[in-house]
N, C-alpha and C. Protein backbone atom coordinates (compact mmCIF):
# COMPACT_ATOMS: atom_id res chain seq x y z
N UNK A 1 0.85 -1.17 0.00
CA UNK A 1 0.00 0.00 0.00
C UNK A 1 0.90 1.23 0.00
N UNK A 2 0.68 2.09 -1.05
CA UNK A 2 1.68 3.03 -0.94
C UNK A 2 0.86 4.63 0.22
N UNK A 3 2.10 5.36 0.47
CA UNK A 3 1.93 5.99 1.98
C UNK A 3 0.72 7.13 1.75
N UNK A 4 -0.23 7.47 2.71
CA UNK A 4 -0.98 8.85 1.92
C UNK A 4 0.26 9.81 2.26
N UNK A 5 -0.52 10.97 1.69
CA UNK A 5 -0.19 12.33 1.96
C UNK A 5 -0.59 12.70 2.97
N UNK A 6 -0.14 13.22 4.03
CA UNK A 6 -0.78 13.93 5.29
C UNK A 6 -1.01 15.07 4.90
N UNK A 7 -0.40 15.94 3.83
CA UNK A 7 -0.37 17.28 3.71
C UNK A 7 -1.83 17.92 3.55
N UNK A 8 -2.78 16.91 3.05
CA UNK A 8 -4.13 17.41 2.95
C UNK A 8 -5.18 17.13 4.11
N UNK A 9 -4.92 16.26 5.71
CA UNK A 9 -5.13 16.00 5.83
C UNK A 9 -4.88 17.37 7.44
N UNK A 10 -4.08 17.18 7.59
CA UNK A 10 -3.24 18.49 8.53
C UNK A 10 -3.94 20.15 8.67
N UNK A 11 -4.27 19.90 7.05
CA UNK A 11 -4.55 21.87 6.72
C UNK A 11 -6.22 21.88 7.54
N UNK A 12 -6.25 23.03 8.85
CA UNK A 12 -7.29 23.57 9.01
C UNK A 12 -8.08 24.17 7.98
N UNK A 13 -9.06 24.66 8.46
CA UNK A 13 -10.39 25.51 7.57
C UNK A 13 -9.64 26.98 7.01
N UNK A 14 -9.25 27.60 8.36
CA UNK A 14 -8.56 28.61 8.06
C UNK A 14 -7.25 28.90 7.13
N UNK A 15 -6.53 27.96 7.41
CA UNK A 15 -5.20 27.34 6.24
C UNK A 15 -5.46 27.07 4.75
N UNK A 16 -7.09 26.86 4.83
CA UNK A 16 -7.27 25.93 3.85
C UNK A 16 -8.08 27.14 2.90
N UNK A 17 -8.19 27.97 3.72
CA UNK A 17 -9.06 29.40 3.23
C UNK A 17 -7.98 30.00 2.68
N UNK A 18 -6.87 30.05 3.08
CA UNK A 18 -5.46 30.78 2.92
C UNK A 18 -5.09 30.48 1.93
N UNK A 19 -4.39 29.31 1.87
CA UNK A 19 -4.00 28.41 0.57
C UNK A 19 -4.92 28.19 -0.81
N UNK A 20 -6.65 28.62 -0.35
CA UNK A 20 -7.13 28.78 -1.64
C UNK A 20 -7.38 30.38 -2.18
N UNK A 21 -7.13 31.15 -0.97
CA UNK A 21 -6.84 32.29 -1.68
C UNK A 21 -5.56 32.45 -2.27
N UNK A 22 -4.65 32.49 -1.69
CA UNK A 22 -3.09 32.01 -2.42
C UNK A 22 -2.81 31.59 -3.71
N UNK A 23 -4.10 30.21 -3.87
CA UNK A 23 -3.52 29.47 -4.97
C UNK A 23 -4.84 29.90 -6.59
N UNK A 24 -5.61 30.77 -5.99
CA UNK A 24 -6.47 31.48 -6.82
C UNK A 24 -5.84 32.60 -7.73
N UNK A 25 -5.15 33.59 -6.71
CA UNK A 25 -4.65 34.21 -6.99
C UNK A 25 -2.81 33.97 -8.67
N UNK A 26 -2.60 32.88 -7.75
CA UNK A 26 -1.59 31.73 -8.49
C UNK A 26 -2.03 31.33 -9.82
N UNK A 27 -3.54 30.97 -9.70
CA UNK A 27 -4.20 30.65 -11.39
C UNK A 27 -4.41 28.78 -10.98
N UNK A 28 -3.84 27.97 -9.92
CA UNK A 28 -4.10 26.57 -9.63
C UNK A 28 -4.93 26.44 -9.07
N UNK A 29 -5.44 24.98 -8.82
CA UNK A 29 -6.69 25.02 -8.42
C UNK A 29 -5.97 24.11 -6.86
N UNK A 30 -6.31 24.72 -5.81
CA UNK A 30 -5.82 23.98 -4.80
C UNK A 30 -6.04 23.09 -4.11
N UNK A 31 -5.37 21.90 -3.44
CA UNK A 31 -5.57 20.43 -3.01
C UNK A 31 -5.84 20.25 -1.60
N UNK A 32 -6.33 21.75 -0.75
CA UNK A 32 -6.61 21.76 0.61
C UNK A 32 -8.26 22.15 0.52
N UNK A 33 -8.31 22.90 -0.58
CA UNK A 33 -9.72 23.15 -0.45
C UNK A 33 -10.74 21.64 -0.85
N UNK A 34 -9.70 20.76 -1.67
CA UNK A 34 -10.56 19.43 -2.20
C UNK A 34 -10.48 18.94 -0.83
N UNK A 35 -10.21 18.60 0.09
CA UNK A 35 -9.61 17.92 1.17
C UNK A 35 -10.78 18.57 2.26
N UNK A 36 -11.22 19.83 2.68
CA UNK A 36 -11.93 20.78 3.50
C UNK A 36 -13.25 20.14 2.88
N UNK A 37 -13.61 20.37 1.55
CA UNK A 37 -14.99 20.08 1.22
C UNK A 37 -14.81 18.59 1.12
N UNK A 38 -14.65 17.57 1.38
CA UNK A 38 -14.94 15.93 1.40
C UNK A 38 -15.14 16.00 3.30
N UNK A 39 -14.83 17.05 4.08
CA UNK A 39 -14.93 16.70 5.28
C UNK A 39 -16.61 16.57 5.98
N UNK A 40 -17.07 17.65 5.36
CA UNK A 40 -18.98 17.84 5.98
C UNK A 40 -19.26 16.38 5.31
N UNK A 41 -18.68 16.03 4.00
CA UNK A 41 -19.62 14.40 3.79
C UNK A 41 -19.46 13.38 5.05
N UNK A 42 -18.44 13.38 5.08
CA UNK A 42 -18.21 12.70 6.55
C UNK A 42 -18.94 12.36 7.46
N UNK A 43 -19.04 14.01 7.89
CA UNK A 43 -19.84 14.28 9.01
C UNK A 43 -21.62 13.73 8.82
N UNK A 44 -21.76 13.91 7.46
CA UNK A 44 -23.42 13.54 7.53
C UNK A 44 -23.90 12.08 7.35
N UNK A 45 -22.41 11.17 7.48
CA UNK A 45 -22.32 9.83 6.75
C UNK A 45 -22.55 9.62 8.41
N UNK A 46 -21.91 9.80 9.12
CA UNK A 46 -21.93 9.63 10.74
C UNK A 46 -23.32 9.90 11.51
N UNK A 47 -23.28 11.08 10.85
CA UNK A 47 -25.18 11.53 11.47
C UNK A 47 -26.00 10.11 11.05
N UNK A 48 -25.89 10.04 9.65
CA UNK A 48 -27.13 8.83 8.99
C UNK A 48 -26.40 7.59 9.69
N UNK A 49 -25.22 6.91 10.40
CA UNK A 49 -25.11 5.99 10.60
C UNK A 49 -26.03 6.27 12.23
N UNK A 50 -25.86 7.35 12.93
CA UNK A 50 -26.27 7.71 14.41
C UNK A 50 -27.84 7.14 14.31
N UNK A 51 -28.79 8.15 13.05
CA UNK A 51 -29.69 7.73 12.81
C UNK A 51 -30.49 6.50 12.50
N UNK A 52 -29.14 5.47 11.69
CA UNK A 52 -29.65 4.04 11.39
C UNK A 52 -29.81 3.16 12.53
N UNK A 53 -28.72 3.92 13.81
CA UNK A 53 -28.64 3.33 14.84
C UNK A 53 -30.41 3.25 15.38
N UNK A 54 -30.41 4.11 15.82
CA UNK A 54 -31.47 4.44 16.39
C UNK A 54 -32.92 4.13 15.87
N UNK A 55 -33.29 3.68 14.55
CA UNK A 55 -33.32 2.93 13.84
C UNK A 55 -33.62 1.87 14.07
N UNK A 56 -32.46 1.06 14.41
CA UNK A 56 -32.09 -0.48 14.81
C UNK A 56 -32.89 -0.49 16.03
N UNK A 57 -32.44 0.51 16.80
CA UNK A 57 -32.72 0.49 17.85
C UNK A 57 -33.95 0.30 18.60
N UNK A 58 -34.88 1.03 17.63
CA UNK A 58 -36.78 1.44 18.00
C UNK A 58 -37.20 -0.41 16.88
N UNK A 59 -36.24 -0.66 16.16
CA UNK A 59 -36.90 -2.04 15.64
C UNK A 59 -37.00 -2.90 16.62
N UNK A 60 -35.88 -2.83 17.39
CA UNK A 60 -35.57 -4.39 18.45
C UNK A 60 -36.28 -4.11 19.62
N UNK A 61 -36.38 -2.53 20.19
CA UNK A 61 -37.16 -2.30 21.03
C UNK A 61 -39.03 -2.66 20.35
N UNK A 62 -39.71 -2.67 19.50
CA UNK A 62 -40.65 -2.88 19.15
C UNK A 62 -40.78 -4.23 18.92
N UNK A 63 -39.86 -5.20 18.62
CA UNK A 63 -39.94 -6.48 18.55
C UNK A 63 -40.29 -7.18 19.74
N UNK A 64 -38.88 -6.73 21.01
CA UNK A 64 -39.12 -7.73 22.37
C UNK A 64 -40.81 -6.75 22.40
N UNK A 65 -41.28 -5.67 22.77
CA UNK A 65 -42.34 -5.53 23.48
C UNK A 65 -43.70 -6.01 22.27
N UNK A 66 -43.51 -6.60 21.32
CA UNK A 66 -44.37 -7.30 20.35
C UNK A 66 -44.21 -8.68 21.00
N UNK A 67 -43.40 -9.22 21.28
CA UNK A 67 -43.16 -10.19 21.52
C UNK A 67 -43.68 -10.74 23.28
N UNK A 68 -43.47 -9.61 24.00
CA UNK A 68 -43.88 -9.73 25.79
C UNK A 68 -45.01 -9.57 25.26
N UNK A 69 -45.59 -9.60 24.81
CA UNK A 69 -47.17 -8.86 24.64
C UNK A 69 -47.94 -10.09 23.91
N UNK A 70 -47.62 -10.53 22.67
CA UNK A 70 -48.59 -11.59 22.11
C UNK A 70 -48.20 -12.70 22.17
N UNK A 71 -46.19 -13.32 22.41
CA UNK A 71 -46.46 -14.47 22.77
C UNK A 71 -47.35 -15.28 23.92
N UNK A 72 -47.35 -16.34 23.75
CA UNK A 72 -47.94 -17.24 24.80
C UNK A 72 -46.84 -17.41 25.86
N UNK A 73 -47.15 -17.90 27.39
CA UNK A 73 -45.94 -18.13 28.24
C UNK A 73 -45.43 -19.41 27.51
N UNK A 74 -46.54 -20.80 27.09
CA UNK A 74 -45.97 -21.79 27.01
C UNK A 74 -44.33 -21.19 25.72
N UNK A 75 -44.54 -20.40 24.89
CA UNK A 75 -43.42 -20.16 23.63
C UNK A 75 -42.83 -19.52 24.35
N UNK A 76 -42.63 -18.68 25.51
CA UNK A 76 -41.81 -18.36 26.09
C UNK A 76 -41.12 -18.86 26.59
N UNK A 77 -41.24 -19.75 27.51
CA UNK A 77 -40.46 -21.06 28.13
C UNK A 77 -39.89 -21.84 27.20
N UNK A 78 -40.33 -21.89 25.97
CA UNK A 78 -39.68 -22.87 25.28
C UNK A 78 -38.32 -22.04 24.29
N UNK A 79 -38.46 -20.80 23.91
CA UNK A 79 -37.52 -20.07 23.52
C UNK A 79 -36.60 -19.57 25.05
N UNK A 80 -37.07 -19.79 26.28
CA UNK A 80 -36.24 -19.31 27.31
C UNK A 80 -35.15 -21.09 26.99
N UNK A 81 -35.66 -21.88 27.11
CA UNK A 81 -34.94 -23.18 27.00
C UNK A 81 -34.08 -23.09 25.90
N UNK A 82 -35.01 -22.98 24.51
CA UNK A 82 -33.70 -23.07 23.64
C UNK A 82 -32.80 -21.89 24.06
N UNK A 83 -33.13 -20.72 24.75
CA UNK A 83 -31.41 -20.37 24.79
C UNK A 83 -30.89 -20.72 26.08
N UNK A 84 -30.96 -21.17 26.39
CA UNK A 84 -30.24 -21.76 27.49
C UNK A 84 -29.47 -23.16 26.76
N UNK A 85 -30.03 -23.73 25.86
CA UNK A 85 -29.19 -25.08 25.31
C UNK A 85 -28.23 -24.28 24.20
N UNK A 86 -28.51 -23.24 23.45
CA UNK A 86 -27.73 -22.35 22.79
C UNK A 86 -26.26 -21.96 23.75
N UNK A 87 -26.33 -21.62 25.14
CA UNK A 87 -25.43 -20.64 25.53
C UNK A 87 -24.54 -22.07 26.17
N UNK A 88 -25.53 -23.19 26.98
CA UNK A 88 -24.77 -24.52 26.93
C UNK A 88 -23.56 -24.83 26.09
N UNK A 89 -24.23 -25.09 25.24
CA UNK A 89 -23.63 -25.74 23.47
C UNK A 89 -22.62 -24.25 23.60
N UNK A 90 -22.61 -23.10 23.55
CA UNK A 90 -21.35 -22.14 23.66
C UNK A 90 -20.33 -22.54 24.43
N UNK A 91 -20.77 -22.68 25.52
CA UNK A 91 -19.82 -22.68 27.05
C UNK A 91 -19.14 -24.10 26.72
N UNK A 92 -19.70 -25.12 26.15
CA UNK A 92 -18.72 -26.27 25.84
C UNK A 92 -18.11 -26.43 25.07
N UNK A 93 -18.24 -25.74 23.74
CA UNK A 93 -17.43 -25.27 22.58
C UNK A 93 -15.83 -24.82 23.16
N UNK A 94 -16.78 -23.45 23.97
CA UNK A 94 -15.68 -22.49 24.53
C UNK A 94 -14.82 -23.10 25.40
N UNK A 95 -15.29 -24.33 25.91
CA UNK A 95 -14.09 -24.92 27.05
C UNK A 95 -13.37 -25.70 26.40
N UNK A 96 -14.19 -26.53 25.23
CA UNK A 96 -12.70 -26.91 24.57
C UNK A 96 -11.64 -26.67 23.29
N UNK A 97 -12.04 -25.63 23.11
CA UNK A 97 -11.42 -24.37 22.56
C UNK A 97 -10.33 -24.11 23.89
N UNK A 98 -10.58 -23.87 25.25
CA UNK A 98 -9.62 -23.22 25.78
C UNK A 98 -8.96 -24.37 26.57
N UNK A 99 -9.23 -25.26 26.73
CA UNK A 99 -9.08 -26.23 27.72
C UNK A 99 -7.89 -27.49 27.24
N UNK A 100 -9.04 -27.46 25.96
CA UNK A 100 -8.61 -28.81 24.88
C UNK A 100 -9.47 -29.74 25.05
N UNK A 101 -9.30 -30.58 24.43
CA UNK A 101 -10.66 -31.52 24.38
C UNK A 101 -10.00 -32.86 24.65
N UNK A 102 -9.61 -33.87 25.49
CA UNK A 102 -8.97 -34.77 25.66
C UNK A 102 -9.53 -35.77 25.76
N UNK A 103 -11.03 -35.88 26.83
CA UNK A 103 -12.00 -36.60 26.41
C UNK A 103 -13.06 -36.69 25.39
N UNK A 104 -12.47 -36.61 24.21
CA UNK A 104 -12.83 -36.17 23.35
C UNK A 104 -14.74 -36.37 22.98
N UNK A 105 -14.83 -38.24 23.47
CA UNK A 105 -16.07 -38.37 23.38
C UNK A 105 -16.96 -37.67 24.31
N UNK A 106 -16.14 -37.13 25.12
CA UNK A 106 -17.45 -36.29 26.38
C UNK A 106 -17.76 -35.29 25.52
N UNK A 107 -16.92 -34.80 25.11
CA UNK A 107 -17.05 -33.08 24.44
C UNK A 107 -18.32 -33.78 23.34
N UNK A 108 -17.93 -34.52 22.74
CA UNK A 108 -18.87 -35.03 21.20
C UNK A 108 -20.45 -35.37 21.68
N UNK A 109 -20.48 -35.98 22.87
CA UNK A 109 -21.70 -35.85 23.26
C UNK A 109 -22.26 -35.27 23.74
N UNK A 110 -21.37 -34.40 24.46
CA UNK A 110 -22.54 -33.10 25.18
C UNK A 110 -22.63 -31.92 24.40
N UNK A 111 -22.00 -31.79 23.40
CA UNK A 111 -22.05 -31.08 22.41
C UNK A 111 -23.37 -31.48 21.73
N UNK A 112 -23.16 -33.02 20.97
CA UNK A 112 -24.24 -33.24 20.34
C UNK A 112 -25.76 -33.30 20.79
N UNK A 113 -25.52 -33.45 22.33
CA UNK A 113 -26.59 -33.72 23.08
C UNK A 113 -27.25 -32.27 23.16
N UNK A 114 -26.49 -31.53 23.10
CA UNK A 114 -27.00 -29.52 22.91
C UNK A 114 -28.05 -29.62 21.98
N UNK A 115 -27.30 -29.87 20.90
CA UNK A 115 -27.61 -29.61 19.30
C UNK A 115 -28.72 -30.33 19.29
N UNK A 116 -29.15 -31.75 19.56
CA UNK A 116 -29.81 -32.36 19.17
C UNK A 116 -30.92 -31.80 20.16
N UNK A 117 -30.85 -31.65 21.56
CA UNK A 117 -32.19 -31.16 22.14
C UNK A 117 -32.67 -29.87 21.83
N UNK A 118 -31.89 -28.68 21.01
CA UNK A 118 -32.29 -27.50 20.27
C UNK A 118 -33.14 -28.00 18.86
N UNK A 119 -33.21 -29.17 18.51
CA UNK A 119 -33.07 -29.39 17.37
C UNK A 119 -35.18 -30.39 17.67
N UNK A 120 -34.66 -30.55 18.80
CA UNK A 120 -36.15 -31.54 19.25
C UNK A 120 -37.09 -30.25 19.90
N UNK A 121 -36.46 -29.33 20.06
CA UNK A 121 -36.84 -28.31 21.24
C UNK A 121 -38.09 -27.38 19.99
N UNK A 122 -36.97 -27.16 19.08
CA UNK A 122 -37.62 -26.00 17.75
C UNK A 122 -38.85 -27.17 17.65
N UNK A 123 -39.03 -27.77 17.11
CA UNK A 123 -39.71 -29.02 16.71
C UNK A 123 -41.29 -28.95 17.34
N UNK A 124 -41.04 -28.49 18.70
CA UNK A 124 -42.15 -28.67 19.22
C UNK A 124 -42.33 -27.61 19.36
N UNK A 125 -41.65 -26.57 19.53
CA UNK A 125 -41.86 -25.22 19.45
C UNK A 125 -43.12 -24.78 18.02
N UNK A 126 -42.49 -25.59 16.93
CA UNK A 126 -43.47 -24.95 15.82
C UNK A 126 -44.37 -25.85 15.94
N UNK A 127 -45.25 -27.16 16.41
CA UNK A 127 -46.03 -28.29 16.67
C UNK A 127 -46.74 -27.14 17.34
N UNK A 128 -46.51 -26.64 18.04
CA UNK A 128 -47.43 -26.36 19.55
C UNK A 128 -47.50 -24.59 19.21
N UNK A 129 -46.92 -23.62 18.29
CA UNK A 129 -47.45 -22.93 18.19
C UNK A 129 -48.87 -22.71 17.34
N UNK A 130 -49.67 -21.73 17.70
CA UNK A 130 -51.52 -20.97 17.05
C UNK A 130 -51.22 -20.96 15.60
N UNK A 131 -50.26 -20.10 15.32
CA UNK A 131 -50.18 -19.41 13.60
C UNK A 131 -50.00 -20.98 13.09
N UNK A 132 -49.54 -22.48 13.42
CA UNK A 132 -49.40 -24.04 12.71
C UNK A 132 -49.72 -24.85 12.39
N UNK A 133 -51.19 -24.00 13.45
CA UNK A 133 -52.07 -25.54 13.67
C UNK A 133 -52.76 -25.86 12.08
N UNK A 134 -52.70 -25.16 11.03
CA UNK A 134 -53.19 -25.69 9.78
C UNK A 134 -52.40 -26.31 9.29
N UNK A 135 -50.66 -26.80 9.57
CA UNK A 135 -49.97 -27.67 9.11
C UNK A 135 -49.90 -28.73 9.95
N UNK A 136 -49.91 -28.93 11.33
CA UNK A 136 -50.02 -29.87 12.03
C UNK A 136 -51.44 -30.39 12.71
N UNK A 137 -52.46 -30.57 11.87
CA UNK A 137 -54.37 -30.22 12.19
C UNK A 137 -54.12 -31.86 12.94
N UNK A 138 -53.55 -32.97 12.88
CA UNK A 138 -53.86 -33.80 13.97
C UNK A 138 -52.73 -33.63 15.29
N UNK A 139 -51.99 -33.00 15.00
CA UNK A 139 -51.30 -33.20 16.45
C UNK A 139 -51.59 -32.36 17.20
N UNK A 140 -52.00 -32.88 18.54
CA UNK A 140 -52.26 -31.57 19.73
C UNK A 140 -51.13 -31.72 20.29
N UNK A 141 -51.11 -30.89 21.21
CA UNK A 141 -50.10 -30.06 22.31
C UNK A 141 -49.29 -31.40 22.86
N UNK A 142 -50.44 -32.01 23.61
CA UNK A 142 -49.71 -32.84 24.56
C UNK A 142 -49.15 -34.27 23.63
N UNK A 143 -49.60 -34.40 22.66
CA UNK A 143 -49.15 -35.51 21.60
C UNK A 143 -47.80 -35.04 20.78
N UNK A 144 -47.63 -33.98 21.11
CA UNK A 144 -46.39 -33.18 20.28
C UNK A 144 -45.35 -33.38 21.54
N UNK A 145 -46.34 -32.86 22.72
CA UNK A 145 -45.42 -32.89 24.21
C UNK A 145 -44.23 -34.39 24.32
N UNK A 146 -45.36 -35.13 24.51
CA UNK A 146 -45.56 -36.80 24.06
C UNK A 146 -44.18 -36.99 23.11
N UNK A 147 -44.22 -36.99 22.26
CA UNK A 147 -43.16 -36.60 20.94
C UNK A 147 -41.68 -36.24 21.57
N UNK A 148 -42.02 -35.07 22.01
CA UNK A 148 -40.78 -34.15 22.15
C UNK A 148 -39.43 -35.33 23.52
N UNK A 149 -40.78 -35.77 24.91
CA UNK A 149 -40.05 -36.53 25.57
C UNK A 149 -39.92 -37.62 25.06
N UNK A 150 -40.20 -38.48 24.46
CA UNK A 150 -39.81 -40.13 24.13
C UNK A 150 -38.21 -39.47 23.11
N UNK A 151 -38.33 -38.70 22.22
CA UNK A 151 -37.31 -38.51 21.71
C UNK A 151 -35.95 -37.73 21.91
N UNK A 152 -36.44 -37.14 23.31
CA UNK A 152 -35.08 -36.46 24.13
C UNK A 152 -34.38 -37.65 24.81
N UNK A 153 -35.70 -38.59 25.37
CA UNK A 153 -35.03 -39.77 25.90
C UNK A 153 -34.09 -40.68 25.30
N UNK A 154 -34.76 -40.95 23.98
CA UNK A 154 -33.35 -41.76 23.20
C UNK A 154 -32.23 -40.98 22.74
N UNK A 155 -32.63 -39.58 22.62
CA UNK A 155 -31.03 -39.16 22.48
C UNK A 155 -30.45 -38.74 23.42
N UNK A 156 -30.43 -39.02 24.59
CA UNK A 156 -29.29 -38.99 25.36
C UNK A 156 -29.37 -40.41 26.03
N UNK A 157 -30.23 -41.24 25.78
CA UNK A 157 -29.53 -42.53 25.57
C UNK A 157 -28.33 -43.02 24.81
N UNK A 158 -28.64 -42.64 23.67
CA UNK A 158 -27.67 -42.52 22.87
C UNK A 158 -26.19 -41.38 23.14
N UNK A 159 -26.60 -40.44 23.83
CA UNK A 159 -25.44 -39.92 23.99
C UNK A 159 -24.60 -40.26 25.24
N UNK A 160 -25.43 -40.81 26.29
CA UNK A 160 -24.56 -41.62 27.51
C UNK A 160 -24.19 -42.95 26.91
N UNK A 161 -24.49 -43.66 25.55
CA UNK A 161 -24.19 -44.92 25.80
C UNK A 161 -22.86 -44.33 24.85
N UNK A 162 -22.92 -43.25 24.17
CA UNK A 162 -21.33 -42.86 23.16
C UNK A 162 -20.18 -42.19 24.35
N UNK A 163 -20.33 -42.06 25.12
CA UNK A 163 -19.18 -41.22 26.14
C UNK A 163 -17.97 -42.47 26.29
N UNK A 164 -19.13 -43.93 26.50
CA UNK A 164 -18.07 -45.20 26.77
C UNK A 164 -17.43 -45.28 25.86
């Protein structure tokens, strides 16, 4: 990368007023005044990012209080769970990332055992939500419920019988 110029970068407003009277007078067209006027773009690129913030900001704030408001508790509990098996499945990543992984099959199953109960968790999450019931018209709640435990059970059957 070759070096910038600081020289345009240094000159105040007032310098830069100087040097284009100077260089007017001279008959050139001067390289402090190009440098002075690219600076207000800047400034309004920063405003509109302040603004996008804020922005972001009134979206996510309108989401959670859309969300405290029309979910059900039961989808609450069940998105409070999946993140809790989300931040799980992190924290064991993260330990053997820092740790190392030596038992290797422990890590593989409680890892997988994360994944797979996020994976049974969503499952019933969309079974058992209002806006589904026209894709799932015979399964009720507790037959989905039904569902969700027989198949947490074999996979961590399966994941205590892989640790040996």
């Amino acid at each position: 990368m070759a070096p910038k110029n600081r020289n345009n970068r240094d000159v105040t407003p007032s310098a830069a007023s100087t040097a284009q009277t100077s260089a007017t007078s001279s008959g050139s067209a001067p390289q402090a005044a190009v440098s002075t006027s690219a600076k207000p773009a800047v400034n309004k690129s920063v405003s509109s990012s302040s603004s996008s913030k804020q922005d972001w900001n009134s979206v996510v704030v309108n989401l959670a209080n859309s969300y405290r408001d029309s979910a059900p508790q039961r989808t609450k509990l069940i998105d409070a769970f999946m993140t809790f098996l989300v931040v799980a499945g992190a924290l064991q990543f993260l330990y053997c990332v820092v740790a190392g992984n030596y038992p290797f099959n422990a890590f593989l199953s409680g890892f997988s055992a994360t994944v797979g109960q996020f994976v049974l968790t969503a499952s019933l999450r969309i079974q058992t939500t209002e806006a589904n019931k026209s894709d799932f018209p015979s399964v009720s709640p507790e037959r989905a419920f039904a569902d969700f435990v027989f198949c947490s059970l074999v996979l961590h059957f399966f994941c205590v019988n892989f640790i040996n």
